[in-house]
PDB file of N, CA and C in Angstrom:
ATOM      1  N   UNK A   1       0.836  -1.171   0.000  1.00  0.00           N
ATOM      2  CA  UNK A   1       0.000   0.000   0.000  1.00  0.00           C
ATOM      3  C   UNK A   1       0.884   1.238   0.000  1.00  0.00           C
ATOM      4  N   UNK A   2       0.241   1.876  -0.829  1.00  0.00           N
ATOM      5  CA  UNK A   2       1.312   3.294  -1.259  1.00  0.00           C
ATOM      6  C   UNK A   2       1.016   4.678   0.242  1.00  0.00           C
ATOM      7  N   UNK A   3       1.903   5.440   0.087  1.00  0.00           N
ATOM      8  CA  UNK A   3       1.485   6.290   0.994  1.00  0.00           C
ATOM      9  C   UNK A   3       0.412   6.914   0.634  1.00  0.00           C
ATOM     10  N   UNK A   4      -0.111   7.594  -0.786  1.00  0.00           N
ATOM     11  CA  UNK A   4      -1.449   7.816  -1.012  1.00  0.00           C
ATOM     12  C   UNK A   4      -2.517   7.425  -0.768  1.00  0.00           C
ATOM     13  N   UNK A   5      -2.208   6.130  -0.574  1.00  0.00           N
ATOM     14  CA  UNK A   5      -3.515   4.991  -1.067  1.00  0.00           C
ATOM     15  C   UNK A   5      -4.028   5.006   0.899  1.00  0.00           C
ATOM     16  N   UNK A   6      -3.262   5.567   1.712  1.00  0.00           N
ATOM     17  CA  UNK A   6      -3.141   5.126   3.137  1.00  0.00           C
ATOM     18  C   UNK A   6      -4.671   6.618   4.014  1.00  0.00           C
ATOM     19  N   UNK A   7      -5.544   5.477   4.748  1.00  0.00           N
ATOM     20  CA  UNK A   7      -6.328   6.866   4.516  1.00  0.00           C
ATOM     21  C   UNK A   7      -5.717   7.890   5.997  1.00  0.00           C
ATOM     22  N   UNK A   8      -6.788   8.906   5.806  1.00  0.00           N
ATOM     23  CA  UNK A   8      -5.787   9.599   6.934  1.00  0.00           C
ATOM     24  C   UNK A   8      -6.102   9.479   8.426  1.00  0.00           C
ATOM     25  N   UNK A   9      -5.120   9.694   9.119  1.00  0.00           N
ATOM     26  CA  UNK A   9      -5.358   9.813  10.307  1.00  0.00           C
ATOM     27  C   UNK A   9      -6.239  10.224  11.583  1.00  0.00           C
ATOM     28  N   UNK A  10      -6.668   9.730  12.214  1.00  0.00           N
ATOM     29  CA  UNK A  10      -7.583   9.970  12.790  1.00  0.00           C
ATOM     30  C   UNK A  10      -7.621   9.941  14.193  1.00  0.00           C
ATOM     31  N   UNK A  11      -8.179  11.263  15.048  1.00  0.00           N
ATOM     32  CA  UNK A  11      -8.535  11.117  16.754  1.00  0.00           C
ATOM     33  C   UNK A  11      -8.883  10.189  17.277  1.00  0.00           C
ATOM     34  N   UNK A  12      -8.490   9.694  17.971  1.00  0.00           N
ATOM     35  CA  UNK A  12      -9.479   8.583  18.812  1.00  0.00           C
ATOM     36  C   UNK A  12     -10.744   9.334  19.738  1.00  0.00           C
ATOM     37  N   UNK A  13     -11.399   8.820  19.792  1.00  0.00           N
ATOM     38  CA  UNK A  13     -12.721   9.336  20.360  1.00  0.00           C
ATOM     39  C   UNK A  13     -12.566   9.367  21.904  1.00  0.00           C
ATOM     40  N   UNK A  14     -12.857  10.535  22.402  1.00  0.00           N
ATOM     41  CA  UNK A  14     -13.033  11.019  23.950  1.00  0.00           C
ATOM     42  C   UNK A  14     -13.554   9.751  24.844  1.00  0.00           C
ATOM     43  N   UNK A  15     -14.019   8.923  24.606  1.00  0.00           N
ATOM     44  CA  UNK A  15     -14.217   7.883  25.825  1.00  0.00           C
ATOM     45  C   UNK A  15     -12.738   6.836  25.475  1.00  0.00           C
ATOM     46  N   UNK A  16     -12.390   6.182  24.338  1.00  0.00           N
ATOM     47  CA  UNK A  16     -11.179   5.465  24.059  1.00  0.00           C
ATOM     48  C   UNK A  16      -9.892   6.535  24.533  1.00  0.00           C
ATOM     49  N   UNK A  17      -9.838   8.200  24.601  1.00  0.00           N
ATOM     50  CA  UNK A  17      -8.696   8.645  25.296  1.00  0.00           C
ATOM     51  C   UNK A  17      -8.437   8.448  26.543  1.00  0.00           C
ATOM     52  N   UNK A  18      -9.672   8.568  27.406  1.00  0.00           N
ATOM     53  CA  UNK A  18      -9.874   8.345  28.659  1.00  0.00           C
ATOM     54  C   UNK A  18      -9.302   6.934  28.938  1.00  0.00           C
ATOM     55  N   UNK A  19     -10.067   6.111  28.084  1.00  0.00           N
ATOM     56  CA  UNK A  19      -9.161   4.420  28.642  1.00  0.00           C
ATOM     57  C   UNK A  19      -8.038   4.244  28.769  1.00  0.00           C
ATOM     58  N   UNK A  20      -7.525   5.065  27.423  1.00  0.00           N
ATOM     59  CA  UNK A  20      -5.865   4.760  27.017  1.00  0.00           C
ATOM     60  C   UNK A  20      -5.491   5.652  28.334  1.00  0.00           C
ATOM     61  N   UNK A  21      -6.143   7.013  29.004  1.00  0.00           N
ATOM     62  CA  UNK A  21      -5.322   7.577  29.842  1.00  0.00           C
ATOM     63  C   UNK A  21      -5.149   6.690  31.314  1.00  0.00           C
ATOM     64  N   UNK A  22      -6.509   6.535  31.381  1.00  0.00           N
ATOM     65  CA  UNK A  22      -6.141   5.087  32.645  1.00  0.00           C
ATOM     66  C   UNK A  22      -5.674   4.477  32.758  1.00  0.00           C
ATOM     67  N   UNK A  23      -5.608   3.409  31.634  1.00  0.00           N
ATOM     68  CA  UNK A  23      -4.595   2.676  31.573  1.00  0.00           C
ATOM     69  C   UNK A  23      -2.859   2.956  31.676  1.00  0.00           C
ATOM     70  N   UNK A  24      -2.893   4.277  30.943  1.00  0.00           N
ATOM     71  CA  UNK A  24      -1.476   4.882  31.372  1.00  0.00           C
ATOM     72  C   UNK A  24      -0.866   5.071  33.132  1.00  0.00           C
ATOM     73  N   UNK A  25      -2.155   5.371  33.575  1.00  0.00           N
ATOM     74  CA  UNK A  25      -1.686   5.780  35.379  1.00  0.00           C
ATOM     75  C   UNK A  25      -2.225   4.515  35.665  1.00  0.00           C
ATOM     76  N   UNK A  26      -2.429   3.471  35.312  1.00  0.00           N
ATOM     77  CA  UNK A  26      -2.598   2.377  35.925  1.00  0.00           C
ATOM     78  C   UNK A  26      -1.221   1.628  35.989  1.00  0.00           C
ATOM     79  N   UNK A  27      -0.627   1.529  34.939  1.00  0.00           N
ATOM     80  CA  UNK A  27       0.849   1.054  34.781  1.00  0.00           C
ATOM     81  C   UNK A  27       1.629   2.095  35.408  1.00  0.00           C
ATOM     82  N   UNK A  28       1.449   3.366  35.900  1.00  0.00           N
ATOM     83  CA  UNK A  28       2.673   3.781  36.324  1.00  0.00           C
ATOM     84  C   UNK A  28       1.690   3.679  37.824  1.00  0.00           C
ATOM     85  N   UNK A  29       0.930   3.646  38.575  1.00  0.00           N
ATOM     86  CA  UNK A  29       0.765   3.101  39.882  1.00  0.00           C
ATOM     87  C   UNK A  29       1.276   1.855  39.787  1.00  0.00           C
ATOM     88  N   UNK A  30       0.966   0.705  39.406  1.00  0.00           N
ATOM     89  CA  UNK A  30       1.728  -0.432  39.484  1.00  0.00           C
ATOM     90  C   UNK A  30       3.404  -0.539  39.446  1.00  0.00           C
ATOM     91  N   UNK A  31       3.991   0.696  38.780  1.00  0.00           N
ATOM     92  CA  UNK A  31       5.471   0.264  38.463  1.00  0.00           C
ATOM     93  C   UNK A  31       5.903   0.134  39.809  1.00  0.00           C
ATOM     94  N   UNK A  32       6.051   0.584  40.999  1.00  0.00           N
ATOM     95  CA  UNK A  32       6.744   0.229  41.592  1.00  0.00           C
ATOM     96  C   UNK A  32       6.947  -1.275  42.404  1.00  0.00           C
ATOM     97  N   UNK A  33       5.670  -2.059  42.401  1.00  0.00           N
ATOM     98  CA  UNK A  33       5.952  -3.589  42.822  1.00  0.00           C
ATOM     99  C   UNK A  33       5.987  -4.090  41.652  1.00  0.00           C
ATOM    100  N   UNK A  34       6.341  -3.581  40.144  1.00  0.00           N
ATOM    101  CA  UNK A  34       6.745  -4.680  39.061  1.00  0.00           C
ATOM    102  C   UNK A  34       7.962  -4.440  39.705  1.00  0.00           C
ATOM    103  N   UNK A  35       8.850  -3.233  39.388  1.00  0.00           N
ATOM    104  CA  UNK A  35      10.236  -2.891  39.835  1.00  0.00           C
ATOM    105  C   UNK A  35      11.232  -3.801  41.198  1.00  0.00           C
ATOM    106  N   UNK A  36      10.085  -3.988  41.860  1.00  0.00           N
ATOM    107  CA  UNK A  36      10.681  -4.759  43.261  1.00  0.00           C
ATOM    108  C   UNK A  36      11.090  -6.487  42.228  1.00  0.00           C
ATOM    109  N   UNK A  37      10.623  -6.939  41.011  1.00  0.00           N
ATOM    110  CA  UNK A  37      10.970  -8.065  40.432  1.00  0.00           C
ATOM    111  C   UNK A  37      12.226  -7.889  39.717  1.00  0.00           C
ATOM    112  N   UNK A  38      12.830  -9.070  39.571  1.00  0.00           N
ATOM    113  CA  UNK A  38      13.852  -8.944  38.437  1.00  0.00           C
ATOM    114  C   UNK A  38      14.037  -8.595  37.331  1.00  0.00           C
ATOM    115  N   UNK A  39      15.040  -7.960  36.604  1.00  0.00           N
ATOM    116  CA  UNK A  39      14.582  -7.796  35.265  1.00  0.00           C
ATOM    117  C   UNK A  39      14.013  -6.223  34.959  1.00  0.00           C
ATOM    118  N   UNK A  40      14.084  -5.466  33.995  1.00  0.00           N
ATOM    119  CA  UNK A  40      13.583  -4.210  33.470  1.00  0.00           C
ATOM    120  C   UNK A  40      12.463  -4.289  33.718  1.00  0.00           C
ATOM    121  N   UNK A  41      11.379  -5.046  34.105  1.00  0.00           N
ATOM    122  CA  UNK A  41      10.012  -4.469  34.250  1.00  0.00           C
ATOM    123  C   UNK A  41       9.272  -2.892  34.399  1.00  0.00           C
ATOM    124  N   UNK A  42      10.256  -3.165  34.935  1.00  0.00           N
ATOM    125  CA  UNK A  42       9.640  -1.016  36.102  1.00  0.00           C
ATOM    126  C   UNK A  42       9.623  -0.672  35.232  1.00  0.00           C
ATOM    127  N   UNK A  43      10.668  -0.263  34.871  1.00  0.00           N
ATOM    128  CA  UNK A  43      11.176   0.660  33.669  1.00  0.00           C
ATOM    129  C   UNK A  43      10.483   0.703  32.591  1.00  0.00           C
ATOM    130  N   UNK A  44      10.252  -0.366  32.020  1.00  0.00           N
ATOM    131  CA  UNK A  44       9.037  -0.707  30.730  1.00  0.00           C
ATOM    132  C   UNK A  44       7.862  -0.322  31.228  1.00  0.00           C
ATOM    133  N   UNK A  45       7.243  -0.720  32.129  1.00  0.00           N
ATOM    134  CA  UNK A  45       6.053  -0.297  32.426  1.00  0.00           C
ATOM    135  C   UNK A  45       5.962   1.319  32.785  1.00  0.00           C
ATOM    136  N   UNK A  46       6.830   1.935  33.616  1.00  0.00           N
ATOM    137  CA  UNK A  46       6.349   3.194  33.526  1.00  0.00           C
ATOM    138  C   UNK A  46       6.772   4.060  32.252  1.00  0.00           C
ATOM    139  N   UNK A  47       7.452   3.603  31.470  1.00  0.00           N
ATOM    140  CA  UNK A  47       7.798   4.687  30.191  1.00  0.00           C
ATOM    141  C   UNK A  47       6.349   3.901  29.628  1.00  0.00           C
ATOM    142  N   UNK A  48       5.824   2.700  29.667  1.00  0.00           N
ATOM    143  CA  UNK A  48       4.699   2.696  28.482  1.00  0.00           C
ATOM    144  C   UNK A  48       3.439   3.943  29.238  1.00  0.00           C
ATOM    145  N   UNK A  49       3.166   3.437  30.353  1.00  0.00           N
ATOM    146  CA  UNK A  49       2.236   4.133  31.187  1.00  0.00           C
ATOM    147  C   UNK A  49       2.125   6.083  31.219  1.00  0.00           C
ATOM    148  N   UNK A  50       3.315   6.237  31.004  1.00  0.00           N
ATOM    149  CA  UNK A  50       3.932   7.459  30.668  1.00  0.00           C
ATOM    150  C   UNK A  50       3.450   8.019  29.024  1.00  0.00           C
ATOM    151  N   UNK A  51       3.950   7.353  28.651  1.00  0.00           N
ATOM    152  CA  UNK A  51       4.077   7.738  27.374  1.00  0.00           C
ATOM    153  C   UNK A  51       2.244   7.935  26.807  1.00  0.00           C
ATOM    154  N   UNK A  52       1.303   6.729  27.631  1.00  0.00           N
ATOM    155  CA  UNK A  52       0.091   6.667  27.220  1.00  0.00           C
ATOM    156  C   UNK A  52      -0.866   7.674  27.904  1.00  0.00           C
ATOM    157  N   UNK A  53      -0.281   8.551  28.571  1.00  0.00           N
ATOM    158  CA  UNK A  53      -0.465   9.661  29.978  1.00  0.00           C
ATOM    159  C   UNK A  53      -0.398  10.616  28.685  1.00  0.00           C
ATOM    160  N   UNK A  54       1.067  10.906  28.524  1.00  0.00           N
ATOM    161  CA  UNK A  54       1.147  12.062  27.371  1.00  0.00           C
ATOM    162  C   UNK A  54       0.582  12.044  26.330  1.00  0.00           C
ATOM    163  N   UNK A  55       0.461  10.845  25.548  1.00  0.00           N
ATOM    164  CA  UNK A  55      -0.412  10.701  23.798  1.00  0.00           C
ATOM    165  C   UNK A  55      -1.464  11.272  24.388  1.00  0.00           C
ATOM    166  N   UNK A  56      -2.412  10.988  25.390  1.00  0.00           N
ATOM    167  CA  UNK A  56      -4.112  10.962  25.351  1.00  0.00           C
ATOM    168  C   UNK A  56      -4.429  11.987  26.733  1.00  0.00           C
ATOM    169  N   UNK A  57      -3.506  13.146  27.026  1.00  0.00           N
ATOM    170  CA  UNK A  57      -4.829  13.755  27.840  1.00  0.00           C
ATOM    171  C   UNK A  57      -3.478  15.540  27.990  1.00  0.00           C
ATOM    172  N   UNK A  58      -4.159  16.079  27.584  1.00  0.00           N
ATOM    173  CA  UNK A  58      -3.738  17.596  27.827  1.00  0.00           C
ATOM    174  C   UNK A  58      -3.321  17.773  28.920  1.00  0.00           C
ATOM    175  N   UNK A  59      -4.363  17.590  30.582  1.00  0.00           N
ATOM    176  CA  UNK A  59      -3.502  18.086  31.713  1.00  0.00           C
ATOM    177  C   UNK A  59      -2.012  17.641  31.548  1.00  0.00           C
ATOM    178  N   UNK A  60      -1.987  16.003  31.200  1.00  0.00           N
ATOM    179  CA  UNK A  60      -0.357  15.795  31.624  1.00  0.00           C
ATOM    180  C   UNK A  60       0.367  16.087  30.523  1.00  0.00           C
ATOM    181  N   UNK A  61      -0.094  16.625  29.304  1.00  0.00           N
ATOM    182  CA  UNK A  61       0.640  17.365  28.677  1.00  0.00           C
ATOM    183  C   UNK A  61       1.351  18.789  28.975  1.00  0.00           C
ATOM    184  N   UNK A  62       0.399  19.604  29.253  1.00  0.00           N
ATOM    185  CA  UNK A  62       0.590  20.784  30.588  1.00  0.00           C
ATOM    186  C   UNK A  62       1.679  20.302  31.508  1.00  0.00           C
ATOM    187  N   UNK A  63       1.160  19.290  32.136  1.00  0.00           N
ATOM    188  CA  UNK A  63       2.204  19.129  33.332  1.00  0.00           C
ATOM    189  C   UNK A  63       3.939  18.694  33.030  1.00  0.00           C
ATOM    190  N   UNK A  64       4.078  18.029  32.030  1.00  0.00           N
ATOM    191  CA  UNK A  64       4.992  17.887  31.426  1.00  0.00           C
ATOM    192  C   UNK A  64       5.999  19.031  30.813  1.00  0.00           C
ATOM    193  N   UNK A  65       5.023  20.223  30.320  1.00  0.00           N
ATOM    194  CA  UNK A  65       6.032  21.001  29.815  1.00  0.00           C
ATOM    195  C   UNK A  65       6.532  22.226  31.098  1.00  0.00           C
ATOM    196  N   UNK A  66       5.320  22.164  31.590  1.00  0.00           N
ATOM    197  CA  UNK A  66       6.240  22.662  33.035  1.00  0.00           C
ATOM    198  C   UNK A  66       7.029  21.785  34.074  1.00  0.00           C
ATOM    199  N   UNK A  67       7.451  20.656  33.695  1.00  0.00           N
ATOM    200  CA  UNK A  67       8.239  19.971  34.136  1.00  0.00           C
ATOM    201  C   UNK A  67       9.639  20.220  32.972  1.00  0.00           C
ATOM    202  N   UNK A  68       9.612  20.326  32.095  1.00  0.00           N
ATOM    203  CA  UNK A  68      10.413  20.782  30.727  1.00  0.00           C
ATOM    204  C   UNK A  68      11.321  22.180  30.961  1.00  0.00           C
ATOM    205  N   UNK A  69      10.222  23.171  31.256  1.00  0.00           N
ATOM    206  CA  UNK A  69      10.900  24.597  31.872  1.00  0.00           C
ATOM    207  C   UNK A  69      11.416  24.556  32.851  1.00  0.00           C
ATOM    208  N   UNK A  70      11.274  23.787  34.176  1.00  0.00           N
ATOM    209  CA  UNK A  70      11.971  23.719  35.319  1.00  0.00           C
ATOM    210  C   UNK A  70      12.918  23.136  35.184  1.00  0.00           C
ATOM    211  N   UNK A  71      13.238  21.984  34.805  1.00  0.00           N
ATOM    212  CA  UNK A  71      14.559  20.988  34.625  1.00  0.00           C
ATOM    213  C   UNK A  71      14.726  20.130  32.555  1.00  0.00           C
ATOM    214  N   UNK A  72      15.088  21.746  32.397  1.00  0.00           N
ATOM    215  CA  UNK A  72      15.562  21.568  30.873  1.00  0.00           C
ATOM    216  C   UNK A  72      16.700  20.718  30.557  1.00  0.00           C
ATOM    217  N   UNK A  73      17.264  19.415  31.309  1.00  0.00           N
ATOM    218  CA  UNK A  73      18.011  19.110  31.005  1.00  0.00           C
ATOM    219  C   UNK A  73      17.331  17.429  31.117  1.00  0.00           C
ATOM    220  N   UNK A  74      17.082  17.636  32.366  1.00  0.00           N
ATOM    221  CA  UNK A  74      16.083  16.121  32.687  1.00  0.00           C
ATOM    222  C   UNK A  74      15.135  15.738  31.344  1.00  0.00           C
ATOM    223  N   UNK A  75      14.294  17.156  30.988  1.00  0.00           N
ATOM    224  CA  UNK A  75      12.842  16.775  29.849  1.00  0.00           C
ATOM    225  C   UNK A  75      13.699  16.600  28.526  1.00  0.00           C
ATOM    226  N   UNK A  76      15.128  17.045  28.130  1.00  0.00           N
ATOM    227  CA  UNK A  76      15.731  16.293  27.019  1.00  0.00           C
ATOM    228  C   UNK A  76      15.685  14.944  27.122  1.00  0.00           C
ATOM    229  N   UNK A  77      16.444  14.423  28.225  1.00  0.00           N
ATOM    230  CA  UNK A  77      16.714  12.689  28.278  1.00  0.00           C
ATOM    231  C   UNK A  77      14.760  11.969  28.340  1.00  0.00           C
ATOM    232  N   UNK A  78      13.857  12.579  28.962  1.00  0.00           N
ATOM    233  CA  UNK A  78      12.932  11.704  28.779  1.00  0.00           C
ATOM    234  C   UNK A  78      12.770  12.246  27.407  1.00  0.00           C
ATOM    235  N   UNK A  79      12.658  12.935  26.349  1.00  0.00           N
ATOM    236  CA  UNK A  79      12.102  13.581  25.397  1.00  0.00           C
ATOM    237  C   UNK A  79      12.848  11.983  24.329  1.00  0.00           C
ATOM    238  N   UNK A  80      14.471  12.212  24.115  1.00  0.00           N
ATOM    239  CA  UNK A  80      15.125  11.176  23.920  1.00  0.00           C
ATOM    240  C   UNK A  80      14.261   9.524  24.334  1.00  0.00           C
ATOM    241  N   UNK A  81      13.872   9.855  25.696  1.00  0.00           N
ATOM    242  CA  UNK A  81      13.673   7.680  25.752  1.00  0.00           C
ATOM    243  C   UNK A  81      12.674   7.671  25.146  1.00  0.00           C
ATOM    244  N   UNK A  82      11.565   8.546  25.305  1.00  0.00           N
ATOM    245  CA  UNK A  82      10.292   8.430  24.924  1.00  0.00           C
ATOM    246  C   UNK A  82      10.145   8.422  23.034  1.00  0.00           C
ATOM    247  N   UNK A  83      11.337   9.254  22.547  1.00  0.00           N
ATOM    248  CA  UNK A  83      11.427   9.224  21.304  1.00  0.00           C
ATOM    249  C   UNK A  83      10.404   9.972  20.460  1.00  0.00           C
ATOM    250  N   UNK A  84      10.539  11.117  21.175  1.00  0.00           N
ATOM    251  CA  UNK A  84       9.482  12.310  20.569  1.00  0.00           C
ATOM    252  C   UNK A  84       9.597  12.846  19.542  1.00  0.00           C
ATOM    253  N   UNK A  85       8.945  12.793  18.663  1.00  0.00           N
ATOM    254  CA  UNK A  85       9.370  14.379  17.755  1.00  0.00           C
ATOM    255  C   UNK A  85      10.403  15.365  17.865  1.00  0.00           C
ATOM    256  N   UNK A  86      10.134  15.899  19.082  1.00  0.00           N
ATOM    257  CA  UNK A  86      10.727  16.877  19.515  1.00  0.00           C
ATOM    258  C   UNK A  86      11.815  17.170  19.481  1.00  0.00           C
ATOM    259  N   UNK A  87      12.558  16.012  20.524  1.00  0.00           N
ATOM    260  CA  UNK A  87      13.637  15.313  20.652  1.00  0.00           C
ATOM    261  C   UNK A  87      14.581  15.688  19.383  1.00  0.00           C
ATOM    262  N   UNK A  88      13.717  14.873  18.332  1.00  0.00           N
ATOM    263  CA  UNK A  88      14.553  14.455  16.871  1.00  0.00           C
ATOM    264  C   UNK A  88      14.507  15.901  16.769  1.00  0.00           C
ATOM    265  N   UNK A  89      13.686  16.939  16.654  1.00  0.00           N
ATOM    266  CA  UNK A  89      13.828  17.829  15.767  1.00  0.00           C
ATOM    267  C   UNK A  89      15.087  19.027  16.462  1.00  0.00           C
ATOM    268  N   UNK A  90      15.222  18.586  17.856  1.00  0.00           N
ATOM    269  CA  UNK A  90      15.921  19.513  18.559  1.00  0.00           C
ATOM    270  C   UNK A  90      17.484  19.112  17.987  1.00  0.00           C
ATOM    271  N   UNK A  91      17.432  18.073  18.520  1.00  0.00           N
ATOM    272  CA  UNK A  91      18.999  17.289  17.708  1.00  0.00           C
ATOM    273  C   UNK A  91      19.396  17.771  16.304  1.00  0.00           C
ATOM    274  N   UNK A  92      18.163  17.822  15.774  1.00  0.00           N
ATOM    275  CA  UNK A  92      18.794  18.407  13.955  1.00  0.00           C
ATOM    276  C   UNK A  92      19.225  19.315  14.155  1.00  0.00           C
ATOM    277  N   UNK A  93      18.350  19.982  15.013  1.00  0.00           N
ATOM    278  CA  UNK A  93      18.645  21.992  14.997  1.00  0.00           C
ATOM    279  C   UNK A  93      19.762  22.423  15.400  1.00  0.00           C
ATOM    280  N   UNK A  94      20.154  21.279  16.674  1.00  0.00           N
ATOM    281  CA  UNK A  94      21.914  21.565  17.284  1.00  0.00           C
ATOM    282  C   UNK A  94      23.119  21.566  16.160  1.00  0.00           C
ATOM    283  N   UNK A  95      22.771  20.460  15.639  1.00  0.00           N
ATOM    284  CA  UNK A  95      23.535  19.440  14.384  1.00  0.00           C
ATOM    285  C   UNK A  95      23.838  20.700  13.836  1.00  0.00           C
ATOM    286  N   UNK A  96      22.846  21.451  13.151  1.00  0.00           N
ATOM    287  CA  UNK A  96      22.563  22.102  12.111  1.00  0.00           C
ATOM    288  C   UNK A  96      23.435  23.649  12.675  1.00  0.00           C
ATOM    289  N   UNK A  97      23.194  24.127  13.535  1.00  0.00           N
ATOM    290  CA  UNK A  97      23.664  25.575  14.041  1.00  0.00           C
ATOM    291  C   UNK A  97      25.377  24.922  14.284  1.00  0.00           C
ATOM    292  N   UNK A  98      25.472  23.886  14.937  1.00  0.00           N
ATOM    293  CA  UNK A  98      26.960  23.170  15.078  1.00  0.00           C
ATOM    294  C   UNK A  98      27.760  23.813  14.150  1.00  0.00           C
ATOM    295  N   UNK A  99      26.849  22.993  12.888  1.00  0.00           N
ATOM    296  CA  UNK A  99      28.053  23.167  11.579  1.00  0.00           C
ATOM    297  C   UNK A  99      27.755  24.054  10.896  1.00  0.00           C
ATOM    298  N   UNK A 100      27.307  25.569  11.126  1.00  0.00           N
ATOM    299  CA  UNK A 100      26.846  26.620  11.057  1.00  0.00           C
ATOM    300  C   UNK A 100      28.165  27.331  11.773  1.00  0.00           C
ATOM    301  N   UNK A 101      28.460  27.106  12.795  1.00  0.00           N
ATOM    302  CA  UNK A 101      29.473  27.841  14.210  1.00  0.00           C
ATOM    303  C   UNK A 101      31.036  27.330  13.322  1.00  0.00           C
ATOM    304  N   UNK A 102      30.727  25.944  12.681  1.00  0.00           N
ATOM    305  CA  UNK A 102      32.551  25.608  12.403  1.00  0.00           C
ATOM    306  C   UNK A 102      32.743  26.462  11.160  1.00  0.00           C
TER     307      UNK A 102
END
């Protein structure tokens, strides 16, 4: 299937955001007795739980970027695990002014 042929994208509907957002703070309440097990668990579970927090609900979008302005160094590395947009586009821009400066 061609990229044309692909139809377009679409919102998920206000009761399916809500699930996906529960489900997000459901896995990050749980991370800490996966974490007490062996093995990366924690870790997986709260970046998914996380990540499904940020896709589907504005407050913790809000809350996030004022977590971003306070500790601009911390919201790079999650920006990086989480593998944002952002992330990528910030990296080009460094890249780019870098070899702009040499």
């Amino acid at each position: 299937m061609t990229a044309a042929a692909l139809p377009p994208p679409t919102r998920a509907k206000p009761v399916m955001r809500r699930v996906w957002f529960c489900l997000g703070c459901l896995l990050v309440i749980v991370t800490p007795p996966v974490a007490l097990l062996p093995g990366p668990g924690g870790t997986m579970t709260f970046a998914l739980g996380f990540g499904l927090m940020l896709k589907n609900s504005r407050w913790a979008k809000r809350r996030y970027v004022l977590f971003k302005r306070r500790w601009p160094g911390t919201g790079a590395w999650v920006d990086w695990g989480l593998r944002r947009a952002s992330a990528r586009r910030r990296v080009a821009r460094d890249r780019l002014a870098g070899a702009a400066c040499d």
